[in-house]
C-alpha atoms as a PDB file:
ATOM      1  CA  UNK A   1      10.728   5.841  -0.408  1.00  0.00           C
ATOM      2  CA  UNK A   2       8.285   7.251   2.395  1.00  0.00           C
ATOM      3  CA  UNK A   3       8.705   6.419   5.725  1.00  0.00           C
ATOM      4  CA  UNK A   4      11.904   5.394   8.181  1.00  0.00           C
ATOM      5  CA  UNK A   5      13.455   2.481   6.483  1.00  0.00           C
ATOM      6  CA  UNK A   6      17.137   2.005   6.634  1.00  0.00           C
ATOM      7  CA  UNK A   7      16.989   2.101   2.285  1.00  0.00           C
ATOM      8  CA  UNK A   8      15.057   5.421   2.324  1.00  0.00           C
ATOM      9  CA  UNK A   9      18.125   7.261   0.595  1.00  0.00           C
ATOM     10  CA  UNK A  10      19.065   4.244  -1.560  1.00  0.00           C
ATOM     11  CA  UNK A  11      16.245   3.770  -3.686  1.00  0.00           C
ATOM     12  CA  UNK A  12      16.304   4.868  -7.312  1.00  0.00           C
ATOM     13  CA  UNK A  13      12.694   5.416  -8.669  1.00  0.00           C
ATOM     14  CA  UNK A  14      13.735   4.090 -12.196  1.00  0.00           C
ATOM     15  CA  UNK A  15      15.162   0.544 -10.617  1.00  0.00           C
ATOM     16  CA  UNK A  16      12.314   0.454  -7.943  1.00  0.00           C
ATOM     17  CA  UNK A  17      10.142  -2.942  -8.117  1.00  0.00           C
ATOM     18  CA  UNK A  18       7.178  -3.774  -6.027  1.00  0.00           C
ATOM     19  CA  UNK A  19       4.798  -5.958  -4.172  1.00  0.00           C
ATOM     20  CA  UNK A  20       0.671  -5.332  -4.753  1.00  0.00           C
ATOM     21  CA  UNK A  21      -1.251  -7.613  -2.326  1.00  0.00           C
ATOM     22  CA  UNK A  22      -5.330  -6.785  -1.765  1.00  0.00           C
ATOM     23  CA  UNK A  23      -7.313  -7.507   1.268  1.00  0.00           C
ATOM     24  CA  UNK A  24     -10.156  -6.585   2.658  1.00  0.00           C
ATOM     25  CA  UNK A  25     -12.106  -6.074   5.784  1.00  0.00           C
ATOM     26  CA  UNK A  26     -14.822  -4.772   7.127  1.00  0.00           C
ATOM     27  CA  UNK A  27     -15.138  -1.003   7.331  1.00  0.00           C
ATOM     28  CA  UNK A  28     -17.375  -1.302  10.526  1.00  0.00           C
ATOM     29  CA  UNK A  29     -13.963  -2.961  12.229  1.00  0.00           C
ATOM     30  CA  UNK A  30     -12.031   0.255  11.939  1.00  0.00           C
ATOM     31  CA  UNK A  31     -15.262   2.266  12.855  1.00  0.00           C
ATOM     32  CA  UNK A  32     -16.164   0.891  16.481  1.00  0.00           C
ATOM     33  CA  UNK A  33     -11.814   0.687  16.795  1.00  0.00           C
ATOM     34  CA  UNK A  34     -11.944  -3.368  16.434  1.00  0.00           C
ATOM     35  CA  UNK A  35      -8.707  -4.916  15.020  1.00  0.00           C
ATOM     36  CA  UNK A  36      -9.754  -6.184  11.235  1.00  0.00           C
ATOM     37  CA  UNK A  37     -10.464  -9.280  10.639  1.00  0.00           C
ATOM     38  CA  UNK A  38     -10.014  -9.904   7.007  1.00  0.00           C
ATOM     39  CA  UNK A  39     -12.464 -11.112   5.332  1.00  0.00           C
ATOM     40  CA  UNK A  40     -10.342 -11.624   1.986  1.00  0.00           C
ATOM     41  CA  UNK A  41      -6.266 -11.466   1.505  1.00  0.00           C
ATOM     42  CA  UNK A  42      -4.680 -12.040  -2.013  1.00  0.00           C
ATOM     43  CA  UNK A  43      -1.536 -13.011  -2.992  1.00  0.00           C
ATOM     44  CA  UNK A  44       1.236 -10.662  -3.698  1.00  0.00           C
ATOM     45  CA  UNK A  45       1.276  -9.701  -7.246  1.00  0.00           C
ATOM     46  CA  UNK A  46       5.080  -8.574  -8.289  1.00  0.00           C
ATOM     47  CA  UNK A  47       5.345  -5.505 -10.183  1.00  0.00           C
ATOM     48  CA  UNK A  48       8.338  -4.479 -12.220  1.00  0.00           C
ATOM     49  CA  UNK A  49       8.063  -0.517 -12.654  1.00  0.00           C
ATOM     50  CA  UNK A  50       6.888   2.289 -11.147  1.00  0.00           C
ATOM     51  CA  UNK A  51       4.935   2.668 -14.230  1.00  0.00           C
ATOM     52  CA  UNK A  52       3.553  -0.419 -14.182  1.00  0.00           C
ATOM     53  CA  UNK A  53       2.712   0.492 -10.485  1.00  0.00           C
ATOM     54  CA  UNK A  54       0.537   3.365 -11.698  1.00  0.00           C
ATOM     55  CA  UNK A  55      -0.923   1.450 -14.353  1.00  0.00           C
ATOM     56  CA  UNK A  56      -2.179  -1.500 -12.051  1.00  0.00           C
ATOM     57  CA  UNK A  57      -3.348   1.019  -9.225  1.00  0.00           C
ATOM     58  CA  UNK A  58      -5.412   3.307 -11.889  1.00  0.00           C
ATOM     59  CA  UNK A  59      -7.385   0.240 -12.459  1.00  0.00           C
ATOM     60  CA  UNK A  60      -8.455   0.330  -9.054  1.00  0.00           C
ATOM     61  CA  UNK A  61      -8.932   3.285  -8.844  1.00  0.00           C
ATOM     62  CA  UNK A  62      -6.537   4.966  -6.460  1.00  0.00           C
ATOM     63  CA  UNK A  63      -3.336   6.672  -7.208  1.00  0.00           C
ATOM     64  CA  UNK A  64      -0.265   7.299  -5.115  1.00  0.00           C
ATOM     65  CA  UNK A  65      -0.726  10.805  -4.596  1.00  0.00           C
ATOM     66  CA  UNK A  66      -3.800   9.199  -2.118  1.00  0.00           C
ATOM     67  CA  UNK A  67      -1.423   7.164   0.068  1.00  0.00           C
ATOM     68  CA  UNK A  68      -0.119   9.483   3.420  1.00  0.00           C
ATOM     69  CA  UNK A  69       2.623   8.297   5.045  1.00  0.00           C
ATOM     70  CA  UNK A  70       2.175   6.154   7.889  1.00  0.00           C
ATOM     71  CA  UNK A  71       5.537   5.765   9.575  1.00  0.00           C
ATOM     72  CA  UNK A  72       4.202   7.912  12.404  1.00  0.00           C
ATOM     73  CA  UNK A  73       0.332   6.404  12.333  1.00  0.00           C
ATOM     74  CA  UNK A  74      -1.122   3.685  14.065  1.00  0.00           C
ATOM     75  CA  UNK A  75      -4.169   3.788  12.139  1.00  0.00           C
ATOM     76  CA  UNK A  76      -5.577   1.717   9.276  1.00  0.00           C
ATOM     77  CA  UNK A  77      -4.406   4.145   6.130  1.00  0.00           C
ATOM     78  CA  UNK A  78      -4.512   3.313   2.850  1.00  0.00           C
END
């Protein structure tokens, strides 16, 4: 688990489930340092595996090796 939760040590990649939502906003936003307004938010999708969380992310295209950890960032990451 990345980042400072109180679970970081507890999680066990094999029992780990997860939440996928999507949303989107305007790239321009983060550009001239706007908050986003979202044009778009979906509704969670619930995913069982980490497995199945590669699966669903390779179909859009992004993997988790992409995603930083943003504990320590203010920014928008991905």
């Amino acid at each position: 688990m990345i980042g400072h939760s109180p679970y970081a040590n507890e999680c066990n990649k094999d029992e780990a489930k997860f939440k996928l939502r999507i949303s989107s906003f305007l790239a321009s936003d983060i550009d001239n340092e706007y908050d986003p307004s979202y044009d778009y938010v979906g509704k969670y999708e619930i995913i069982a595996s980490l497995n199945e969380l590669k699966t669903r992310l390779s179909t859009l295209h992004v993997n988790l090796e992409q995603f930083i950890n943003s504990s320590e960032d203010d920014e928008y990451t991905l």
